[in-house]
Protein backbone atom coordinates (compact mmCIF):
# COMPACT_ATOMS: atom_id res chain seq x y z
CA UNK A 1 0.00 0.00 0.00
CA UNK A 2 1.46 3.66 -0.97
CA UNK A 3 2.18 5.91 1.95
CA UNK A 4 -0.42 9.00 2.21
CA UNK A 5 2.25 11.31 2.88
CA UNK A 6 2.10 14.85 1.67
CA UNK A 7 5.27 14.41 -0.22
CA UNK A 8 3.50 11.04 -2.07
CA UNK A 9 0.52 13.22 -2.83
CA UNK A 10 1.90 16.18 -3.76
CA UNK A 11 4.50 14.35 -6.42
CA UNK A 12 1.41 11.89 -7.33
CA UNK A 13 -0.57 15.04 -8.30
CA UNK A 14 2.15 16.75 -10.40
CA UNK A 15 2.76 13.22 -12.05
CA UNK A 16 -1.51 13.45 -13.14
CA UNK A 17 -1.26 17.02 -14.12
CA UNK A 18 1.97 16.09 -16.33
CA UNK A 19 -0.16 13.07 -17.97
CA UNK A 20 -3.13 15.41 -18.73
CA UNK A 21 -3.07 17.29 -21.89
CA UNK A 22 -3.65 21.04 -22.16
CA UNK A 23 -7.34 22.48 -22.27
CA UNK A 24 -7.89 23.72 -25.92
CA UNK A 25 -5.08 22.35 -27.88
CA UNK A 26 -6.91 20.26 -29.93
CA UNK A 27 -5.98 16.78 -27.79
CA UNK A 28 -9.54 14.85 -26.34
CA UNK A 29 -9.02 14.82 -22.53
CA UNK A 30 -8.71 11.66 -20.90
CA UNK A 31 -11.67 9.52 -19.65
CA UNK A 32 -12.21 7.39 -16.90
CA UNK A 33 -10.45 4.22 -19.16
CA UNK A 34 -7.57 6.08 -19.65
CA UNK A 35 -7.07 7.15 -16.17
CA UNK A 36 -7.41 4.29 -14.40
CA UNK A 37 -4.77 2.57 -16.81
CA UNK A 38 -2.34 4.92 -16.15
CA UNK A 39 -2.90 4.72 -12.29
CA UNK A 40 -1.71 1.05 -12.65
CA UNK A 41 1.24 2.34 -14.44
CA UNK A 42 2.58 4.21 -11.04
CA UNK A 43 4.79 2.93 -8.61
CA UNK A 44 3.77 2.26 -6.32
CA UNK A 45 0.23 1.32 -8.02
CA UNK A 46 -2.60 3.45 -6.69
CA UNK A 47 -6.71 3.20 -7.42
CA UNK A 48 -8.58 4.49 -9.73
CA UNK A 49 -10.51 6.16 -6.50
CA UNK A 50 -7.58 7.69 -5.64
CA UNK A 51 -7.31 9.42 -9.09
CA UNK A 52 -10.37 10.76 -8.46
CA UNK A 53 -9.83 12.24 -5.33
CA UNK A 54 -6.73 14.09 -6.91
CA UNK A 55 -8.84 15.23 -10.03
CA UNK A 56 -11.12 16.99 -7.52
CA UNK A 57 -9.02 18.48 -5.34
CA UNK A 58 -7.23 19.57 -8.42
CA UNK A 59 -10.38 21.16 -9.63
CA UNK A 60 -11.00 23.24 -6.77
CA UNK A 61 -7.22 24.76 -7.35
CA UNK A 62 -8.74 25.68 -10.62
CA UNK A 63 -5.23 23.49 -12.00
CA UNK A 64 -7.60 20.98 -14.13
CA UNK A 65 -10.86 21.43 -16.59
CA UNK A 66 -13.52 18.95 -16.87
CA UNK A 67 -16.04 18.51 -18.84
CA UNK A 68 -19.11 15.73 -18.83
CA UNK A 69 -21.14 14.14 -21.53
CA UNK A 70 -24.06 11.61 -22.14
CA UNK A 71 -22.56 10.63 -18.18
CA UNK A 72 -18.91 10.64 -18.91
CA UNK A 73 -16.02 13.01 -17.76
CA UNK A 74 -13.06 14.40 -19.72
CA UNK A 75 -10.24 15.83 -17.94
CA UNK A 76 -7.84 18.19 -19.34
CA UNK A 77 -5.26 20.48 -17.73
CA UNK A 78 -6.05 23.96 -17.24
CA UNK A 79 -3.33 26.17 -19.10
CA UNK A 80 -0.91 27.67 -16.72
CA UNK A 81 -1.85 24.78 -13.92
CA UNK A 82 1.11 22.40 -14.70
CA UNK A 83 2.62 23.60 -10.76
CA UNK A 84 1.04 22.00 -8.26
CA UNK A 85 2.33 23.03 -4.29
CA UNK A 86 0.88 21.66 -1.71
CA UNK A 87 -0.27 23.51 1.41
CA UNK A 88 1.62 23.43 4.50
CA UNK A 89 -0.58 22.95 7.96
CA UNK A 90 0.49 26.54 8.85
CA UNK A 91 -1.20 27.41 5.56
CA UNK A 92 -4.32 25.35 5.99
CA UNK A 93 -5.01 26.63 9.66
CA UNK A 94 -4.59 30.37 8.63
CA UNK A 95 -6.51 30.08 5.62
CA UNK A 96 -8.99 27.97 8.31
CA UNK A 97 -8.94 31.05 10.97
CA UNK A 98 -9.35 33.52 7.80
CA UNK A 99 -12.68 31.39 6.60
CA UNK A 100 -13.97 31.31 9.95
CA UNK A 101 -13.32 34.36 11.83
CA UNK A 102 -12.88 37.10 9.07
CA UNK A 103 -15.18 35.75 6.06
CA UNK A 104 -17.42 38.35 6.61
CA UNK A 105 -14.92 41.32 6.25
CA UNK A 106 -13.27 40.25 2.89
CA UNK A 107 -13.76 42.05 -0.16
CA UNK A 108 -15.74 39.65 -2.20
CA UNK A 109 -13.66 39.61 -4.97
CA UNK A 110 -10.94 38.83 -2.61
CA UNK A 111 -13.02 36.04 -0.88
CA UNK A 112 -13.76 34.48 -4.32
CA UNK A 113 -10.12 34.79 -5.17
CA UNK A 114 -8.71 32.76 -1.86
CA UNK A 115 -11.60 29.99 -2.29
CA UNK A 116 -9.36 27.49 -4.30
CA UNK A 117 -7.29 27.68 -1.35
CA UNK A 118 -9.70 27.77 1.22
CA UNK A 119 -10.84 24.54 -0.52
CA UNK A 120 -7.54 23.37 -0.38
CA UNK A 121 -6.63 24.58 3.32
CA UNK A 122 -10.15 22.07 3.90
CA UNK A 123 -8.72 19.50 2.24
CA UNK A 124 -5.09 19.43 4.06
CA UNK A 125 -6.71 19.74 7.44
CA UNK A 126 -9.37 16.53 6.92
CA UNK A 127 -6.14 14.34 6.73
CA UNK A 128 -5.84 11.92 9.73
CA UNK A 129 -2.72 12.88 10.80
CA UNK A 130 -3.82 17.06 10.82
CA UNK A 131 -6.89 16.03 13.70
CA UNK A 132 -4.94 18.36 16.27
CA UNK A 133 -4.42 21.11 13.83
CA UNK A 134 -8.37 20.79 12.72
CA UNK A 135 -10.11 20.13 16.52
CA UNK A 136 -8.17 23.66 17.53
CA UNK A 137 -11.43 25.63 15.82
CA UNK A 138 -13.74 23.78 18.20
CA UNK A 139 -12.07 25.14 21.08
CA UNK A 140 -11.32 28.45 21.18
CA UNK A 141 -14.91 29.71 20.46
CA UNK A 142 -16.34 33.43 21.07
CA UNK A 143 -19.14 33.55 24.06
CA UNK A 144 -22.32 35.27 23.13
CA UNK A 145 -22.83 38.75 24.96
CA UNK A 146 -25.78 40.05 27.06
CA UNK A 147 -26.93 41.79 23.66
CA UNK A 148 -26.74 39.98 20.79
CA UNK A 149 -24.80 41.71 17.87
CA UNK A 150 -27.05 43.40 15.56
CA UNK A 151 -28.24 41.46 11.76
CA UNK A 152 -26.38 43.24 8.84
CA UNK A 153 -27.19 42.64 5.25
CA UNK A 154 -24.45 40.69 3.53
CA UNK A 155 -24.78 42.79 0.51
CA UNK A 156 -24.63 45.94 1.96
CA UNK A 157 -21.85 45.14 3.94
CA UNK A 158 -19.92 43.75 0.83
CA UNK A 159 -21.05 47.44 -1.07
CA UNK A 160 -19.53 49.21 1.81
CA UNK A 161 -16.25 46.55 2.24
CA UNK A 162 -16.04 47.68 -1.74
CA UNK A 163 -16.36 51.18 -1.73
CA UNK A 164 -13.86 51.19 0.93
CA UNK A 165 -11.28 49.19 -0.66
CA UNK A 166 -11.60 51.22 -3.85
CA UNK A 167 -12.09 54.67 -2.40
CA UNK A 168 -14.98 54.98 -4.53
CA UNK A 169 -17.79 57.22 -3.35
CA UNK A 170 -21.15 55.90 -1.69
CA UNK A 171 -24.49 57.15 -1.48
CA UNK A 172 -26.16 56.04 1.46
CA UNK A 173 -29.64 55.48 3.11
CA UNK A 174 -29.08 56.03 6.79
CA UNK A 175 -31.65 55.57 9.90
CA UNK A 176 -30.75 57.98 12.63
CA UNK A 177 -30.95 56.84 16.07
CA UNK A 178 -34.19 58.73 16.86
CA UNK A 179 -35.04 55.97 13.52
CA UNK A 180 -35.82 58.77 11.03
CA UNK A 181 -34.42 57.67 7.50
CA UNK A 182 -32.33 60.17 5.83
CA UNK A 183 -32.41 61.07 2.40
CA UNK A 184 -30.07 59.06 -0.03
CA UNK A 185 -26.59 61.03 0.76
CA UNK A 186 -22.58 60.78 -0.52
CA UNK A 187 -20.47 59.35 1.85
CA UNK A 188 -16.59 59.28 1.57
CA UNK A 189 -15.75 55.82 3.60
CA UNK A 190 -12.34 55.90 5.38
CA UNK A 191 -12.90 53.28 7.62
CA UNK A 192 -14.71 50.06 9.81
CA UNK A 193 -14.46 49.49 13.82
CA UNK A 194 -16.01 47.30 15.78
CA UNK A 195 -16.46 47.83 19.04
CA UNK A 196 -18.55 46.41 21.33
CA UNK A 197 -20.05 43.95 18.87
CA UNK A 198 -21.25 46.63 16.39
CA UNK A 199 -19.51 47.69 13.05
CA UNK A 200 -19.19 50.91 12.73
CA UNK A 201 -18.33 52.82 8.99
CA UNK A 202 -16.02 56.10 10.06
CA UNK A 203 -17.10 58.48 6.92
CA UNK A 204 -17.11 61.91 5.80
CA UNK A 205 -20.43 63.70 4.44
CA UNK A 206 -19.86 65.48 1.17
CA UNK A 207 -18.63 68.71 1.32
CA UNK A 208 -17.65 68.05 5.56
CA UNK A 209 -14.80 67.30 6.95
CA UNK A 210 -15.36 65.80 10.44
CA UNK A 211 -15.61 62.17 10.62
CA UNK A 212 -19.06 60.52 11.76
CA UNK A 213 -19.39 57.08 13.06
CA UNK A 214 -21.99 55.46 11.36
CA UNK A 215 -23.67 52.12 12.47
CA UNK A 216 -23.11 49.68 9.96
CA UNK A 217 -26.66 47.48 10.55
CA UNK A 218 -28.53 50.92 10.28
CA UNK A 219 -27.78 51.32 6.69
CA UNK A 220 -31.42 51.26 4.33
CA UNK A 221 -29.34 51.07 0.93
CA UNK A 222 -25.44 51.35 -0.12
CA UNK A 223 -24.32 52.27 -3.65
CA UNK A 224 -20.82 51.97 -4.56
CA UNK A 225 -20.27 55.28 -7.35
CA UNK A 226 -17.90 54.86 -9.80
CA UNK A 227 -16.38 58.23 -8.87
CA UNK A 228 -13.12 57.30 -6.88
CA UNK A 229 -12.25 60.37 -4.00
CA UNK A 230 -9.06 61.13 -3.00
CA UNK A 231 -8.70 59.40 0.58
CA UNK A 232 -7.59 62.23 3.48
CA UNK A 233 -3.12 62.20 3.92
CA UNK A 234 -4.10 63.45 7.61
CA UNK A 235 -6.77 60.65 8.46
CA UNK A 236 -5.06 57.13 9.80
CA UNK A 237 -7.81 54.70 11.46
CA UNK A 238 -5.34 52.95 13.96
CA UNK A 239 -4.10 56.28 15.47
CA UNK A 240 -7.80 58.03 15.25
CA UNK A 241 -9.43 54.86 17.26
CA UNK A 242 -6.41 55.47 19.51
CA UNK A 243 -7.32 59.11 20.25
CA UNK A 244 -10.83 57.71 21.82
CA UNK A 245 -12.93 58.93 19.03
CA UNK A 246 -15.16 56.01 19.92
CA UNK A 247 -16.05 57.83 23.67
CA UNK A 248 -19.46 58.61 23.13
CA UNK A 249 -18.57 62.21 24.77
CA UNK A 250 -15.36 63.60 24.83
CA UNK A 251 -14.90 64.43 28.18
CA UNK A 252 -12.44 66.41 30.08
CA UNK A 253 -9.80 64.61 32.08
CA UNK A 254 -10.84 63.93 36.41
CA UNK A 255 -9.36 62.77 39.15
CA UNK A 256 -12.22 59.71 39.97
CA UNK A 257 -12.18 58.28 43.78
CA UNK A 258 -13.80 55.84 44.33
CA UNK A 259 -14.84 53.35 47.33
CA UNK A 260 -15.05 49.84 46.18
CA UNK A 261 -15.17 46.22 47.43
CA UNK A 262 -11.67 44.50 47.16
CA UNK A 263 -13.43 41.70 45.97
CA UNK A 264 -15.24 44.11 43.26
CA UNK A 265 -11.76 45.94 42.67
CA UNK A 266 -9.75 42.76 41.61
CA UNK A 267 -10.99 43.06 37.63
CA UNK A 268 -9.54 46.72 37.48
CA UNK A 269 -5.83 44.68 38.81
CA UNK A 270 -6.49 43.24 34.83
CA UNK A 271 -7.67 46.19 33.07
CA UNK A 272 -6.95 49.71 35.02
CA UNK A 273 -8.92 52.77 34.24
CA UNK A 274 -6.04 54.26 33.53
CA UNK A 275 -2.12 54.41 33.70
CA UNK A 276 -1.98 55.89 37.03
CA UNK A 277 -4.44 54.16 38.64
CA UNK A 278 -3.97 53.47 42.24
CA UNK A 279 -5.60 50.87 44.92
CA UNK A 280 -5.50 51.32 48.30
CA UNK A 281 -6.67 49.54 51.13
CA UNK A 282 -9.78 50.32 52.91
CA UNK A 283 -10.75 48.81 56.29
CA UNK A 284 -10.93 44.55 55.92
CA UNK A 285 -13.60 45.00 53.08
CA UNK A 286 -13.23 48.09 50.72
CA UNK A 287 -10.15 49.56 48.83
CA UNK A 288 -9.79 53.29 47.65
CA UNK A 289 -9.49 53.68 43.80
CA UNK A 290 -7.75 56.40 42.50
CA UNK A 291 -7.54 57.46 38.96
CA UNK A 292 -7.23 60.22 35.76
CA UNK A 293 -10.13 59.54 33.51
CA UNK A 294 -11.95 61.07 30.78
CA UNK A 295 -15.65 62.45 31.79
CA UNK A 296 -17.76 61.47 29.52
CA UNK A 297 -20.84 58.63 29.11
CA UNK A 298 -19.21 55.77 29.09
CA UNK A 299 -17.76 56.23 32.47
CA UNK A 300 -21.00 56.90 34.53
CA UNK A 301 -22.60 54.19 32.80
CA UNK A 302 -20.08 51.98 33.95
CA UNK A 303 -20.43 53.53 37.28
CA UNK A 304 -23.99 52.86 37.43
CA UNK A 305 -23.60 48.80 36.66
CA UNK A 306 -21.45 48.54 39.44
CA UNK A 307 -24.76 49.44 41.37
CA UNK A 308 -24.03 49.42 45.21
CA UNK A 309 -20.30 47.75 44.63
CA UNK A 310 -18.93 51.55 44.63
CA UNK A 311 -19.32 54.57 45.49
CA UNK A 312 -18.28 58.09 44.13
CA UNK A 313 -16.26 59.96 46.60
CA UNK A 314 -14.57 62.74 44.12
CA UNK A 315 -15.10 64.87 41.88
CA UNK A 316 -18.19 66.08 43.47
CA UNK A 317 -19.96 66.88 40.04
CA UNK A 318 -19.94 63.75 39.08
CA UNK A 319 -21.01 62.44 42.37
CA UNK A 320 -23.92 64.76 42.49
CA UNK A 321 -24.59 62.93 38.44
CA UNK A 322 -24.88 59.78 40.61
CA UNK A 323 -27.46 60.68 42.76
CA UNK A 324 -29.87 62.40 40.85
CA UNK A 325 -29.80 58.94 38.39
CA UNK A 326 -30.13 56.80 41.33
CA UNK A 327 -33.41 59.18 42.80
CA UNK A 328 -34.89 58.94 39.39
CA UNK A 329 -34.23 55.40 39.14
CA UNK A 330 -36.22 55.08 42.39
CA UNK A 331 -38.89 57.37 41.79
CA UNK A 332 -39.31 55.20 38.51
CA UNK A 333 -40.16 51.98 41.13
CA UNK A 334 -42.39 53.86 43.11
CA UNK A 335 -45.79 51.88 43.11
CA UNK A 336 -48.15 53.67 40.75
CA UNK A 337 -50.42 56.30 42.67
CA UNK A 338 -47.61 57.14 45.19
């Protein structure tokens, strides 16, 4: 029996593409008769089964042509396809991750484009001895959140994914937050973040030149123009999502204190509000919290889901923010009539 090494298939796959003649050259491609004949020719001798795993997985590459009639196949070989490499397991797990995790963000054209070896990168990790390499997917898995992420159109996302990649212009349907649809408008796209789940398109109205955030799954319609813009020198997205343009206010910078449970402190040890944060101890039970933070929305709603786990000692605007929520939060559970 042959060994299914991937030297022994790669070498018994450029042996088949040598046999098969060239698509369009005036030679019949070969049949089934004429494979299996020259199968028993190798050595070591392999089945005609085997062939036809090879032909397909050669098809998929796009390195063969076939064609079928009254229930028979011809093969040929696809000009330019005499090269066959095999894929490395590095190469079929990223192509694997890419599939998997980042399908969704790929141009199309791209996507289309790495499919032969997406096929392929399938086909290397269903071998027996790449189980490891292939059970790795099942587990390291993402854990649904509290909300779950919002339903985007495939196509619009793919209009957007292209207008981006080209720097073409788009013009837009948009629903506002308070859900009122604007009118069909330009949109110069610079840019996609995620963040917290939701995909965000940074853009620039026609004729503007600050950046909005626009939620991805609140687009109506996308048209990609055929009118390419020249995309901003000034504008990069890694150091502009860096800034904090995603705060939802800008605020100015405080000096928070905070009293907190230890217990309720210990996630902050992992992910400090800030570079200079400070814990101190507190009696047995609490710790002092010490920090310079932005002021803006995302920090008192944080704040306010740590519920009765902290309280706001400084600055005394903000703690005064606190309390007025918290009243209105209780008048809110007031029995009716009251």
């Amino acid at each position: 029996m042959p060994k299914n090494t991937t030297t022994d298939i790669s070498e018994r796959r450029q042996a088949l593409l040598d046999f098969l003649p060239v698509e369009n050259n005036g030679v019949p491609g070969h049949n089934s008769a004429s494979l299996e004949a020259w199968a028993k020719t190798l050595d070591p001798q392999v089945s005609y089964k085997t062939i036809k795993r090879d032909l397909e997985a050669l098809l998929a590459l796009q390195r063969v042509v076939c064609e079928e009639a009254s229930g028979h196949k011809r093969w040929w070989r696809a000009r330019g396809g005499r090269s066959y490499q095999p894929m490395s397991r590095h190469e079929a797990f990223l192509h694997g991750l890419v599939n998997q995790r980042l399908n969704h963000l790929l141009p199309a054209s791209l996507f289309q484009a790495l499919q032969p070896a997406m096929q392929q990168a399938e086909s290397t990790l269903a071998r027996p001895d790449l189980q490891q390499e292939r059970s790795w997917f099942d587990k390291v898995q993402s854990a649904p959140g509290l909300l779950p992420p919002p339903v985007i159109e495939p196509e619009l996302m793919q209009t957007i994914i292209s207008a981006l990649l080209n720097e073409h212009w788009l013009l837009a349907c948009y629903k506002k937050r308070d859900q009122q649809v604007q009118d069909a408008k330009r949109l110069m796209p610079l840019g996609i973040a995620e963040v917290d789940n939701i995909y965000y398109l940074v853009a620039r109205y026609d004729g503007y030149d600050d950046n909005r955030h626009l939620r991805i799954d609140r687009f109506i319609s996308a048209q990609e123009l055929d009118e390419p813009f020249s995309y901003p020198r000034d504008f990069c997205l890694r150091n502009y999502l860096a800034s904090g343009a995603f705060r939802y206010i800008q605020g100015e910078p405080i000096a928070l204190k905070l009293q907190m449970g230890r217990y309720t402190s210990q996630h902050l040890i992992d992910q400090p509000l800030s570079d200079d944060m400070d814990i101190q101890a507190d009696g047995e039970k609490d710790c002092i919290v010490t920090a310079t933070v932005s002021d803006d929305d995302r920090l008192f709603w944080w704040l306010l889901a740590m519920g009765e786990n902290v309280i706001v000692l400084e600055p005394a605007s903000l703690r005064t923010r606190m309390i007025e929520m918290l009243q209105a939060m209780q008048d809110n559970y007031r029995p009716r009539g009251q």
